[in-house]
Protein backbone atom coordinates (compact mmCIF):
# COMPACT_ATOMS: atom_id res chain seq x y z
CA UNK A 1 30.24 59.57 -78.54
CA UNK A 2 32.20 62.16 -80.07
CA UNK A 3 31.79 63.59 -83.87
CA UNK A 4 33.82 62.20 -86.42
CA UNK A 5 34.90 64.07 -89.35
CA UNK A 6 36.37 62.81 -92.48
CA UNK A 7 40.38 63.10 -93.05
CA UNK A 8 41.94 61.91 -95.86
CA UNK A 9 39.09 59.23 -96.73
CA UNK A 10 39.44 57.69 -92.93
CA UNK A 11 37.15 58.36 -90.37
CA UNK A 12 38.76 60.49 -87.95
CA UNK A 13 37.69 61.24 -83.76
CA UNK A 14 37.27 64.90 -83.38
CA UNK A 15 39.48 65.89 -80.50
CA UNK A 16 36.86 65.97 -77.33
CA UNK A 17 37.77 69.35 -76.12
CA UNK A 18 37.53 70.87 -79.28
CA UNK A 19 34.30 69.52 -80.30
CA UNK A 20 32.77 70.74 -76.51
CA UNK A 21 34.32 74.24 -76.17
CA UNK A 22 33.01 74.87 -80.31
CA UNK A 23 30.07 73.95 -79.18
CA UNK A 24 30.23 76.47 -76.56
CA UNK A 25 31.90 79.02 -78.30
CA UNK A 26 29.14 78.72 -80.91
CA UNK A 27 26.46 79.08 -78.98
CA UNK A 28 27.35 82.58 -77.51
CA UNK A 29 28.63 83.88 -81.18
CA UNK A 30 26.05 85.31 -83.05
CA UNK A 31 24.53 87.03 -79.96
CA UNK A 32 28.16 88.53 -79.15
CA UNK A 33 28.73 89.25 -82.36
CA UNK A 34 25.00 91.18 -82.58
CA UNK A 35 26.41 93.22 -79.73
CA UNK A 36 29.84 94.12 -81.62
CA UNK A 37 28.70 94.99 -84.84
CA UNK A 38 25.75 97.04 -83.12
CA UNK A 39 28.81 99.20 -82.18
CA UNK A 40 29.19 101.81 -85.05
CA UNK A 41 33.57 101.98 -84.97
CA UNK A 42 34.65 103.43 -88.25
CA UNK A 43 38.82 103.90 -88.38
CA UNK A 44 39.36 107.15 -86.76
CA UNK A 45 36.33 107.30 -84.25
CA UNK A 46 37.67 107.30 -80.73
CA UNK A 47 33.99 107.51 -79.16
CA UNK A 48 33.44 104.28 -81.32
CA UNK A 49 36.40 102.44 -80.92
CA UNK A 50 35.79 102.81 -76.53
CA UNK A 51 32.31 101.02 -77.41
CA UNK A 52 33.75 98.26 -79.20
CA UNK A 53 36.70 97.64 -76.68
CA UNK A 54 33.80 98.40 -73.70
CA UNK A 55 32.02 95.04 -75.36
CA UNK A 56 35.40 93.11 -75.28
CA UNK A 57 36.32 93.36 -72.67
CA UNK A 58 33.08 92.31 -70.43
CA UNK A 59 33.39 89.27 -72.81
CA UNK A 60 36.93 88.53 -72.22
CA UNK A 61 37.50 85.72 -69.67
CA UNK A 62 37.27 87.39 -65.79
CA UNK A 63 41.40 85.94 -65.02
CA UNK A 64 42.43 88.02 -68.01
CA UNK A 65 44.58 91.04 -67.49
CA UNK A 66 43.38 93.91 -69.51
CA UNK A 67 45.75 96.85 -70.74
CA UNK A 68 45.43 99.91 -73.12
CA UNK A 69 48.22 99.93 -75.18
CA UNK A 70 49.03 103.30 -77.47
CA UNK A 71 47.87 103.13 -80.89
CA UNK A 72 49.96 103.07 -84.39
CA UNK A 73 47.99 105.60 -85.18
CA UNK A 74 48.11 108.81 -83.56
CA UNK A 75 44.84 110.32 -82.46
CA UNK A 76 43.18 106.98 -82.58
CA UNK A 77 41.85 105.19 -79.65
CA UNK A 78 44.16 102.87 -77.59
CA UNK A 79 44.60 99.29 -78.82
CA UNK A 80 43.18 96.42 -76.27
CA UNK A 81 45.55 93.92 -74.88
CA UNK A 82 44.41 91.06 -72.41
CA UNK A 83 47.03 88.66 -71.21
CA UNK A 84 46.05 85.66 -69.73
CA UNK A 85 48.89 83.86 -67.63
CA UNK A 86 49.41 79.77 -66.99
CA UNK A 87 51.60 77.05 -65.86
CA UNK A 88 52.14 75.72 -69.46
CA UNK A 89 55.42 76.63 -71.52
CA UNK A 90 54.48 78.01 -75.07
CA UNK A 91 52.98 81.64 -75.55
CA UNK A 92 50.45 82.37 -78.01
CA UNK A 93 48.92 85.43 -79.42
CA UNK A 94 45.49 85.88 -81.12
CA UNK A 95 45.41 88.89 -83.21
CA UNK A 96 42.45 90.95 -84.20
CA UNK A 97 41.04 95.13 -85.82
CA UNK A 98 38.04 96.38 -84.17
CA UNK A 99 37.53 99.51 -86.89
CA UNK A 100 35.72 98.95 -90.11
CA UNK A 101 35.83 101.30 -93.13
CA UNK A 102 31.72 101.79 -92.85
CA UNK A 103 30.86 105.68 -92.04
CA UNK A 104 28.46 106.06 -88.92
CA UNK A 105 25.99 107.37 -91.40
CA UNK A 106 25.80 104.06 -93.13
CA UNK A 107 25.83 101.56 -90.39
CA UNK A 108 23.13 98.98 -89.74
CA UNK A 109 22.52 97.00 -86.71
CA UNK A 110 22.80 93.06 -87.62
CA UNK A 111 20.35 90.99 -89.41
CA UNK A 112 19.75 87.57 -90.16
CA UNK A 113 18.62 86.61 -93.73
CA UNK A 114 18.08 82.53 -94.21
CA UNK A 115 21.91 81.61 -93.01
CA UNK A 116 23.64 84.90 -93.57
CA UNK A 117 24.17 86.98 -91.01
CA UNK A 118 24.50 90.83 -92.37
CA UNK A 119 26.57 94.45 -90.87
CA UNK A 120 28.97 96.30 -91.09
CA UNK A 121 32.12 94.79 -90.55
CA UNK A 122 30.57 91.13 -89.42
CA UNK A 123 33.53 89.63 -91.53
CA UNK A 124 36.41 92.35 -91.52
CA UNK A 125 36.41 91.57 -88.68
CA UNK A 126 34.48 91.61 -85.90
CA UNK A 127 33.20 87.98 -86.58
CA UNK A 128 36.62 86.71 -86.06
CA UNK A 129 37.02 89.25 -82.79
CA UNK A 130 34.16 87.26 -81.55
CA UNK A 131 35.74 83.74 -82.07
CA UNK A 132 39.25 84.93 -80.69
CA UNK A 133 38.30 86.32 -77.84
CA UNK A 134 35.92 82.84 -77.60
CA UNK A 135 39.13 80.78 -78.02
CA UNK A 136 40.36 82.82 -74.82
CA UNK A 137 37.62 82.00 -72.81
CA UNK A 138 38.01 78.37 -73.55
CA UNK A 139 41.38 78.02 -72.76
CA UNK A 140 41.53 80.52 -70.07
CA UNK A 141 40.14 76.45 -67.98
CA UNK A 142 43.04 74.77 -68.82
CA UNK A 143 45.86 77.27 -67.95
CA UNK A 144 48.13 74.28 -67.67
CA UNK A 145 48.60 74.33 -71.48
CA UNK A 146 50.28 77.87 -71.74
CA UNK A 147 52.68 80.00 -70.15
CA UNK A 148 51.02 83.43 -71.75
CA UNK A 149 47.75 83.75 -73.90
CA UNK A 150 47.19 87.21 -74.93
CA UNK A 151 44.99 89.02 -77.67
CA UNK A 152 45.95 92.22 -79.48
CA UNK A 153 42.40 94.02 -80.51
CA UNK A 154 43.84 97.06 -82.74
CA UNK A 155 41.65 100.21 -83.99
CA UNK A 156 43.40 101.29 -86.76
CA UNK A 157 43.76 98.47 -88.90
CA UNK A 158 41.76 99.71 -92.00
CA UNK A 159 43.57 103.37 -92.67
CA UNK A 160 46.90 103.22 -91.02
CA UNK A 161 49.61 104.78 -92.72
CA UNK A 162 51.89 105.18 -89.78
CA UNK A 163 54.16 102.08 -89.10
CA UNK A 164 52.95 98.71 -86.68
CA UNK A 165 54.61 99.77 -83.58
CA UNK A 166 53.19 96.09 -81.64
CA UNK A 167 55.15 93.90 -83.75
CA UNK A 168 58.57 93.73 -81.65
CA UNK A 169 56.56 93.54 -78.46
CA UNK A 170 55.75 89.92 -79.66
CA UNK A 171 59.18 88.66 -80.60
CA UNK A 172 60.00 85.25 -79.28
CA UNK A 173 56.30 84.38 -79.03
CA UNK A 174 55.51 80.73 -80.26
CA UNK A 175 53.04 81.56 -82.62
CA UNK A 176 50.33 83.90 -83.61
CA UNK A 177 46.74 83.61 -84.93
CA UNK A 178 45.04 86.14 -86.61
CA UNK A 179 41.21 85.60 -87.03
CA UNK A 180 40.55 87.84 -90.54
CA UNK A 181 38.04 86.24 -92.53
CA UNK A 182 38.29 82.08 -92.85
CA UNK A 183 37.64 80.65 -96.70
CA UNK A 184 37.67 77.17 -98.17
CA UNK A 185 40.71 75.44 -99.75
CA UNK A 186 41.03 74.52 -103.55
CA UNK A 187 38.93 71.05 -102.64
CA UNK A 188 36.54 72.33 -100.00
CA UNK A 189 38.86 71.97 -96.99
CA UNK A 190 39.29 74.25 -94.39
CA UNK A 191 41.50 77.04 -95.43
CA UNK A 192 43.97 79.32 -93.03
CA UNK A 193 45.84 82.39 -95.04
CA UNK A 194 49.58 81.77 -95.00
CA UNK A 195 50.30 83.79 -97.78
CA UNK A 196 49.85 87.28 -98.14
CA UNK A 197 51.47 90.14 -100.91
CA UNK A 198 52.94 93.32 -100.06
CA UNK A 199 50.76 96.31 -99.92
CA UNK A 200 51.90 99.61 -100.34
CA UNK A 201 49.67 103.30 -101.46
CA UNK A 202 51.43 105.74 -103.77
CA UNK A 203 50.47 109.05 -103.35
CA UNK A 204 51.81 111.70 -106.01
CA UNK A 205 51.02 115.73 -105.85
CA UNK A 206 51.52 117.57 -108.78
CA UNK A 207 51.82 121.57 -109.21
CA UNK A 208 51.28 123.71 -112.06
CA UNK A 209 50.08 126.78 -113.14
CA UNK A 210 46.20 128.00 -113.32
CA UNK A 211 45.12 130.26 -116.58
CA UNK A 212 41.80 131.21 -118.14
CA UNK A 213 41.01 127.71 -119.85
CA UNK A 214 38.91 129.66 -123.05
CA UNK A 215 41.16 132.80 -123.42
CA UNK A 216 44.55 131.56 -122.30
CA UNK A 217 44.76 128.32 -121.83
CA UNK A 218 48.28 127.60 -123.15
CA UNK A 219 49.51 129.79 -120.43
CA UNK A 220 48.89 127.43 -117.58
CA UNK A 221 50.62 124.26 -116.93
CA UNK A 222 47.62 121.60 -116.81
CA UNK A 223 47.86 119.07 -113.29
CA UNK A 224 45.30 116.68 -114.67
CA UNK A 225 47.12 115.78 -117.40
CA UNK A 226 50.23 115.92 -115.82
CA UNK A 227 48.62 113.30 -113.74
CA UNK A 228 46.88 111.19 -116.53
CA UNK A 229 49.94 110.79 -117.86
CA UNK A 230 51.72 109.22 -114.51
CA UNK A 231 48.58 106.89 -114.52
CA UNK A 232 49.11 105.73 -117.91
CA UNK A 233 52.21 105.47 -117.45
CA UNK A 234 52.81 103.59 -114.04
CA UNK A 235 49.70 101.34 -115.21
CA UNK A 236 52.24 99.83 -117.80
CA UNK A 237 53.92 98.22 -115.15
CA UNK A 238 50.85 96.11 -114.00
CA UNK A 239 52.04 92.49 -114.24
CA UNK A 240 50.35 90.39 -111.34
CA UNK A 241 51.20 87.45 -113.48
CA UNK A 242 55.07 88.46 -113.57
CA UNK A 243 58.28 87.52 -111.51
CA UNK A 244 57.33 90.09 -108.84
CA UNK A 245 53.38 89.88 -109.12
CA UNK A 246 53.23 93.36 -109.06
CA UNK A 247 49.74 95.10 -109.50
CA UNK A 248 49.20 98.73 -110.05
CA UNK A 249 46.41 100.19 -109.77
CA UNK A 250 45.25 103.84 -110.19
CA UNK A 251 42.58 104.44 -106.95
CA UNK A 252 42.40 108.16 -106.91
CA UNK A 253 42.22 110.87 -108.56
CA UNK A 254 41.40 114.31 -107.68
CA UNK A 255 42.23 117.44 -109.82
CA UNK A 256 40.73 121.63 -110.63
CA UNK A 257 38.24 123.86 -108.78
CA UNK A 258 36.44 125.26 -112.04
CA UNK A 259 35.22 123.98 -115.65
CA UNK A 260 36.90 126.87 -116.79
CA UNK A 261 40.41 126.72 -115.16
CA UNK A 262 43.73 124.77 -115.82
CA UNK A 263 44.07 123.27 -113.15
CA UNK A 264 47.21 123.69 -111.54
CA UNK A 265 47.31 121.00 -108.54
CA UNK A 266 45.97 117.75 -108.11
CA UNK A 267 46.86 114.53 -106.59
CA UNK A 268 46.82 110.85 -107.68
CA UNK A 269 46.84 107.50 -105.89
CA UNK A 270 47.63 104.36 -106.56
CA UNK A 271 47.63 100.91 -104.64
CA UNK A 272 50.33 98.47 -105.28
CA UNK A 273 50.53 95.17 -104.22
CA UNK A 274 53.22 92.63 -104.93
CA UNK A 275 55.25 89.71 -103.65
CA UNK A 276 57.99 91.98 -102.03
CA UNK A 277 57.62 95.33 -100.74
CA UNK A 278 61.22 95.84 -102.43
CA UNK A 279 59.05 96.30 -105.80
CA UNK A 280 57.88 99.13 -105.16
CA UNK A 281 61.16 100.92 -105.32
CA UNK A 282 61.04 100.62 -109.10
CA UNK A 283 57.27 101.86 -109.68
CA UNK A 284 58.14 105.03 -107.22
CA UNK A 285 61.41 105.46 -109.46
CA UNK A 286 59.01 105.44 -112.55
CA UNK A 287 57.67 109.04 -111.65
CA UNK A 288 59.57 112.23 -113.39
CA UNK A 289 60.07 114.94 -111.13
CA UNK A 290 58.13 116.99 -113.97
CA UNK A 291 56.04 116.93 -116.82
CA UNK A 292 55.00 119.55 -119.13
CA UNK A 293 55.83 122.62 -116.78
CA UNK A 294 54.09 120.26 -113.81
CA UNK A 295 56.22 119.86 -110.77
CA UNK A 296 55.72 116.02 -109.39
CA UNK A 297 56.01 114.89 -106.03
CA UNK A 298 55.63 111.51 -105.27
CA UNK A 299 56.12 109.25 -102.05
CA UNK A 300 54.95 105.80 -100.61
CA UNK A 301 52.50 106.36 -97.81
CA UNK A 302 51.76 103.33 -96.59
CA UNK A 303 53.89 100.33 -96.66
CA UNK A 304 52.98 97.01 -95.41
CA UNK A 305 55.18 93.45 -95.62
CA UNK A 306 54.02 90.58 -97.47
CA UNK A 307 53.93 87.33 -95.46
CA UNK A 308 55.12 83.73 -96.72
CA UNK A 309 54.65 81.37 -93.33
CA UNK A 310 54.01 77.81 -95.22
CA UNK A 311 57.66 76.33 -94.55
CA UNK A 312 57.01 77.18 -90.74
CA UNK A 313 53.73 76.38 -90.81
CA UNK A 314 53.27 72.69 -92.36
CA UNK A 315 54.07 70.48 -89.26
CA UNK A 316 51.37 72.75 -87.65
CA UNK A 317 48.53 72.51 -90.07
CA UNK A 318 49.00 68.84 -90.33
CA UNK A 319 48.69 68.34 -86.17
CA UNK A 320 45.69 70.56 -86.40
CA UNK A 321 44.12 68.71 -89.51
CA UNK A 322 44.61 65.30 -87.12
CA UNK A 323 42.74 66.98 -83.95
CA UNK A 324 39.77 68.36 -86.02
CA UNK A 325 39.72 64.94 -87.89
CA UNK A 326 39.36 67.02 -91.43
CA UNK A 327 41.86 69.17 -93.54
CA UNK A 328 43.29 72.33 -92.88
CA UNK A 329 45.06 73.58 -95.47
CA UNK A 330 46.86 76.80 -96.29
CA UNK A 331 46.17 79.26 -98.68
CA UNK A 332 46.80 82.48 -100.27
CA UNK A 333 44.63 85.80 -100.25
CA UNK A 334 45.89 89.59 -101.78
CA UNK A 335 44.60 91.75 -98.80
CA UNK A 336 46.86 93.05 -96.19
CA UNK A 337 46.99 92.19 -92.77
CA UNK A 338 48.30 93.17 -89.17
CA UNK A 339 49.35 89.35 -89.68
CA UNK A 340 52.20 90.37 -91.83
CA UNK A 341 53.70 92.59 -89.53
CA UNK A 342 53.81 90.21 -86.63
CA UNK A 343 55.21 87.26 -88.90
CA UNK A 344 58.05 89.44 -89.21
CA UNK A 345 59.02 88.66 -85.38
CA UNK A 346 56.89 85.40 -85.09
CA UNK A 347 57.61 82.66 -88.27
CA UNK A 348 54.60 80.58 -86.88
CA UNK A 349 51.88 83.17 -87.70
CA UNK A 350 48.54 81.76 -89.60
CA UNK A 351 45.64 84.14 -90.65
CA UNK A 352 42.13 83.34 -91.96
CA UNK A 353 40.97 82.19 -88.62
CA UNK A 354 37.62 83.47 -88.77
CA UNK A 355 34.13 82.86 -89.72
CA UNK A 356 33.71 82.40 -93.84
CA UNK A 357 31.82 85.17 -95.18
CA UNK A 358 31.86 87.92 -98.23
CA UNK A 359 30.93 91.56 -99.16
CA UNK A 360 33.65 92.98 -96.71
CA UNK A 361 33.56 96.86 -97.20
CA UNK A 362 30.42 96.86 -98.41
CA UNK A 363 26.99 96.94 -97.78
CA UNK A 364 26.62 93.52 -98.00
CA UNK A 365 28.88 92.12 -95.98
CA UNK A 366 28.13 89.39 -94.01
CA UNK A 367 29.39 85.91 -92.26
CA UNK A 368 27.63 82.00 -92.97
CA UNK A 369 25.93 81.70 -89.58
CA UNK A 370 26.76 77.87 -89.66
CA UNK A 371 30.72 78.46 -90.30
CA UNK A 372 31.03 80.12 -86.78
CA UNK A 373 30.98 76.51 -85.58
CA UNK A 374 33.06 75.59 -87.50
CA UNK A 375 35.68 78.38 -87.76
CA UNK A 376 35.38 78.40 -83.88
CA UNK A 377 36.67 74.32 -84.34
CA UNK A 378 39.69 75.24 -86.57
CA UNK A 379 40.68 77.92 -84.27
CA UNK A 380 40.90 75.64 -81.11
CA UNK A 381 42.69 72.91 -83.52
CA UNK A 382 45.31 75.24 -84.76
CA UNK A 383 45.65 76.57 -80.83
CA UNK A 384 45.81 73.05 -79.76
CA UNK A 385 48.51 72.16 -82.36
CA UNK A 386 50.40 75.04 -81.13
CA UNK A 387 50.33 74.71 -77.46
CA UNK A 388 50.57 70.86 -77.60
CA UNK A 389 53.90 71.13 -80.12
């Protein structure tokens, strides 16, 4: 007998392949992903990042063609790309970072505690690396159901500055599925990310003119507060609650070699995130070329689209919701994702595909041990809503 699940108060049949190949899929995950996060790949680390995509790609399905594709990145390891080719007529992509932001000095292999499975970067994202590249597997039997199945592993999603140089590559693709970290909707359901705010980093240099701080220290032209004062300033335009949900936020700041110097350079940082990237233009404008004597230059370094997918996405989540017999249901999360850039060439893009977890970027970060199941079921629904459309 198959499971049943519960969708909108009426018992539901789980779709028959999908409750088998989660089974399946489950089953491996936690010793895969064991493997994966054992692998210490901080952005950056090329020695790192060839461990992690060594570990893909002897789980990746044997019919899959495997590539090395350059990096957005320069310096950084090549990005992973295995294409799997059938006799269907829709092409899919399943999207995925190997890096994490954790420092080889602070890694940790996994651990288990109760039903929390703990390391660095177990839910941003390697978790979700292990359920995509299970999806392939499962799907690489029934080739009849897809003209082209490929997954895009990058290693530079967590400090890239430089544009996404993959997203064209993709255009006229069906649809793509990016397995970030899965969550719950507003009532419990199962939630996939459809909408995401621009994210862009301000970086601003100021500099001024050093002078003994005790016997001269109106002679100098002072950086910090040069800086303090963009801060201040630029932090009157937080309004996430406004038109543009625009947040600004003062990250960094870094300012003076001596207690008893003025300080004449320094630099400031700020991370802005808002509906539109075109918002930005206004908090950049906000900066004087100088303050006080203090030279400012300021520029955005890192730029990344917002993504808005629930008009294309609706008929979709509503054919998946009927083959996992429970709700899927879209929702909305700040951080940025490679799954904005490709929704820019593919309107049918859906992130949050992974296992549901916390404490990403931190020492605590883990994934639920029983939502790999789970995750690993909404992933094959949302495929088979896809492929099946």
């Amino acid at each position: 007998m198959r499971p049943t699940a519960c969708l909108r108060d009426h018992p539901i049949p789980v779709d028959e392949f999908i409750a088998t190949a989660a089974v399946t899929m489950a089953g491996r995950a936690e010793r895969e992903l064991e493997a994966l996060v054992g692998v210490s790949s901080p952005s950056g680390d090329v020695q790192g990042a060839e461990e992690a995509v060594a570990v893909c790609v002897a789980l990746l399905p044997e019919q899959a063609r495997v590539e090395r594709v350059p990096c957005s990145t320069s310096g950084s390891a090549p990005d992973l790309l295995a294409v799997l080719e059938g006799k269907g007529a829709r092409r899919l992509l399943l999207l995925g970072h190997l890096d994490t932001v954790v420092a080889h000095q602070a890694h940790l292999p996994l651990r288990r505690e109760a039903d929390r499975l703990y390391g660095p970067g177990a839910a941003d994202m390697k978790g979700g690396v292990v359920l995509a590249i299970g999806l392939m597997r499962a799907l690489a039997g029934r080739p009849d159901r897809f003209a082209e199945l490929t997954i895009l592993l990058v290693t530079d999603e967590e400090w890239r500055t430089q544009p996404f140089r993959h997203a064209e590559r993709f255009r006229g693709y069906d649809a793509c599925l990016c397995f970030e970290a899965g969550e719950r909707g507003p009532q419990g359901e199962e939630g996939v990310v459809v909408l995401r705010k621009a994210a862009g980093t301000l970086r601003a240099q100021a500099i001024g003119r050093s002078a003994h701080s005790g016997s001269a220290p109106d002679q100098g032209a002072n950086a910090l507060l040069a800086l303090a004062q963009v801060a201040s300033s630029l932090a009157g335009l937080h309004a996430p609650s406004g038109p543009d949900r625009l947040s600004v936020v003062p990250t960094i700041l870094r300012s003076g070699d001596a207690f008893n110097v003025v300080p004449a350079h320094g630099e400031l940082v700020f991370d802005l995130r808002a509906r539109d990237r075109q918002a930005f233009a206004a908090v950049l404008a906000a900066i004087p070329e100088a303050i006080d004597g203090v030279s400012i230059e300021a520029n955005m370094e890192r730029v990344w689209p917002g993504m808005d997918t629930r008009s294309a996405t609706g008929a979709t989540l509503e054919a998946a919701s009927r083959l996992l017999g429970r709700p899927i249901v879209g929702v909305a999360r700040g951080g940025a994702s490679d799954a904005s850039h490709l929704a820019l060439e593919i309107p049918l893009t859906v992130d949050g595909l992974g296992p549901r977890g916390g404490g990403a970027h931190t020492p605590q970060e883990f994934v639920l041990a029983a939502s790999l199941q789970e995750r690993a079921e909404v992933g094959l629904a949302m495929a088979g809503a896809v492929l099946e459309a």
